[in-house]
C-alpha atoms as a PDB file:
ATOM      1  CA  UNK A   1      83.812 110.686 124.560  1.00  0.00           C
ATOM      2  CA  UNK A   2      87.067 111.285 126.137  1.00  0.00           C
ATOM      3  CA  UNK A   3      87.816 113.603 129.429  1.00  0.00           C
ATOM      4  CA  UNK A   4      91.105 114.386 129.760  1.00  0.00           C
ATOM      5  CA  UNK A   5      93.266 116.906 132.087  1.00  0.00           C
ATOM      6  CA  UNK A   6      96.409 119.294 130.791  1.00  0.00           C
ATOM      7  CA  UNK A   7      98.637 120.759 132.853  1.00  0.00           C
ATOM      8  CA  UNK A   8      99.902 124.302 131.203  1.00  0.00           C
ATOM      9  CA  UNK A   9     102.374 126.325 132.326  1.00  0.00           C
ATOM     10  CA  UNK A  10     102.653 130.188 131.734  1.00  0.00           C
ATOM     11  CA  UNK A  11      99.162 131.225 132.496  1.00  0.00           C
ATOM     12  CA  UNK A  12      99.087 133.894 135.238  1.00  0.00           C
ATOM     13  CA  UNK A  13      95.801 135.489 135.251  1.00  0.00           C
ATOM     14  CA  UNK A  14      92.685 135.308 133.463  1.00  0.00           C
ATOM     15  CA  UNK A  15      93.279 136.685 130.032  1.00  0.00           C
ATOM     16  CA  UNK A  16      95.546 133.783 129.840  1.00  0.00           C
ATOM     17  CA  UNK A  17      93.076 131.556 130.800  1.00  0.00           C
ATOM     18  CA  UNK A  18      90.619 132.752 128.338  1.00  0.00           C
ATOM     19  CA  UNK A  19      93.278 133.200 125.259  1.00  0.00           C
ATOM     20  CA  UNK A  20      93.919 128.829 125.575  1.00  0.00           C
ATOM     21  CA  UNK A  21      89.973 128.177 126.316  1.00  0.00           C
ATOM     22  CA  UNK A  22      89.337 129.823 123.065  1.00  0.00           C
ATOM     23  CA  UNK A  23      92.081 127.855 121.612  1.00  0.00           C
ATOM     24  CA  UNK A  24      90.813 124.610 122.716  1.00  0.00           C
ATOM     25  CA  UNK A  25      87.672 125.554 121.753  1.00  0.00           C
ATOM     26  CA  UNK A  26      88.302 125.685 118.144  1.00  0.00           C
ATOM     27  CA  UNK A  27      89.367 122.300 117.832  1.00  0.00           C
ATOM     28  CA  UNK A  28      87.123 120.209 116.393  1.00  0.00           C
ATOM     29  CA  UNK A  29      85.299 117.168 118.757  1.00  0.00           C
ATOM     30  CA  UNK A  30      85.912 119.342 121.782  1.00  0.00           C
ATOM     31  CA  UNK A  31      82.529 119.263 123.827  1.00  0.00           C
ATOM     32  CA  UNK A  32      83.678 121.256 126.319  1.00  0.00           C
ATOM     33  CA  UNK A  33      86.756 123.135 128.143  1.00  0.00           C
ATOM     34  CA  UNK A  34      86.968 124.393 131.392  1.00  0.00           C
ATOM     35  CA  UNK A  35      90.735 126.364 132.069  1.00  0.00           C
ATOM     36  CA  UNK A  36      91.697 127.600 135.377  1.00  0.00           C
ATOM     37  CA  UNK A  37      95.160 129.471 135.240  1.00  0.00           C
ATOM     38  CA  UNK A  38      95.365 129.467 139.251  1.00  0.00           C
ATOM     39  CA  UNK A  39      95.618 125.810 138.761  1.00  0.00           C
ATOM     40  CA  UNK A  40      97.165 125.592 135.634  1.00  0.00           C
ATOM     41  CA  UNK A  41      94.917 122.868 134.104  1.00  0.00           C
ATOM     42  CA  UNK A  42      92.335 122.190 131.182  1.00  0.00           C
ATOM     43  CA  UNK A  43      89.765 119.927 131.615  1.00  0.00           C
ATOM     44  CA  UNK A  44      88.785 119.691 128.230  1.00  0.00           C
ATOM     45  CA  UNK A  45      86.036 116.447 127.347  1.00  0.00           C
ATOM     46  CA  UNK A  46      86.095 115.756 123.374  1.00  0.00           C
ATOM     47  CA  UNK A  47      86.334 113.108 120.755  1.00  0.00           C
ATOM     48  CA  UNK A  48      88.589 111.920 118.071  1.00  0.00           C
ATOM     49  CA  UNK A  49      91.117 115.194 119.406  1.00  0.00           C
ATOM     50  CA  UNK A  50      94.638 113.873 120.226  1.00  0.00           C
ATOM     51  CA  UNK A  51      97.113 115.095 122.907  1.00  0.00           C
ATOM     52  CA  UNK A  52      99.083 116.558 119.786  1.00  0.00           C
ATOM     53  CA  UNK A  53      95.969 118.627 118.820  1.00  0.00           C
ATOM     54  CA  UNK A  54      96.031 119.909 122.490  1.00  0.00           C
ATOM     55  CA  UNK A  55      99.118 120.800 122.802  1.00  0.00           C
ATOM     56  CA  UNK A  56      99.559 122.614 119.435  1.00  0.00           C
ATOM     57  CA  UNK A  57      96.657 124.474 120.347  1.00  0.00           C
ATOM     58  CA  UNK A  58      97.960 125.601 123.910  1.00  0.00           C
ATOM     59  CA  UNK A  59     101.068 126.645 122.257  1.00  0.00           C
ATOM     60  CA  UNK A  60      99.051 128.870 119.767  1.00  0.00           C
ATOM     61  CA  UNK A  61      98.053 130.663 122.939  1.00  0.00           C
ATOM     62  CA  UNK A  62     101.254 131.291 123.878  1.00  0.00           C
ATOM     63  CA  UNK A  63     101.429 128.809 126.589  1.00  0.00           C
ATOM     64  CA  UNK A  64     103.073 125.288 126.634  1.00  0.00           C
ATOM     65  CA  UNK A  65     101.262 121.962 127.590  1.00  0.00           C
ATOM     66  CA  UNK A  66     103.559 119.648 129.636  1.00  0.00           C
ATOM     67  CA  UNK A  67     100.929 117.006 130.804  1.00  0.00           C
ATOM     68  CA  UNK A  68      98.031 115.122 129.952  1.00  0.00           C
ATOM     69  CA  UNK A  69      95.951 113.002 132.170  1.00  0.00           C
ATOM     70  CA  UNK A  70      93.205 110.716 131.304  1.00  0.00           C
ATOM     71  CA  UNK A  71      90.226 111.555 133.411  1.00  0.00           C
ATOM     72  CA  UNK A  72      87.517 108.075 134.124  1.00  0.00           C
ATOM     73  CA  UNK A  73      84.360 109.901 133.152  1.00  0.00           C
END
């Protein structure tokens, strides 16, 4: 299992915030996603889901990822 950290811009409150959990959510191997739009992060832990995956997802919210950031679980 992998932990990793996106940074996403455009979320401003917390509809956006739950529009790209339930995103990442769908993707299959996530475990689990935590979003926080005042931070602009998703700490998402899942396996076998690439940053691509991620990403494509976020911008189905409406949002765009610009980071990604291994976490050491």
């Amino acid at each position: 299992m992998s932990k990793i950290e996106i940074t996403i811009e455009g979320m401003t409150c917390g509809h956006c915030q739950m529009s790209v959990t339930n995103e990442i959510a769908t993707l299959e191997g996530v475990k689990s996603v935590s979003v926080d739009h005042t931070l602009g992060t998703a700490i998402v832990e899942s396996d076998g889901v690439s940053n691509e995956q991620f990403e494509e997802a976020v911008t189905e919210a409406g949002y765009k990822a610009v980071g990604f950031q291994t976490i050491d679980a």
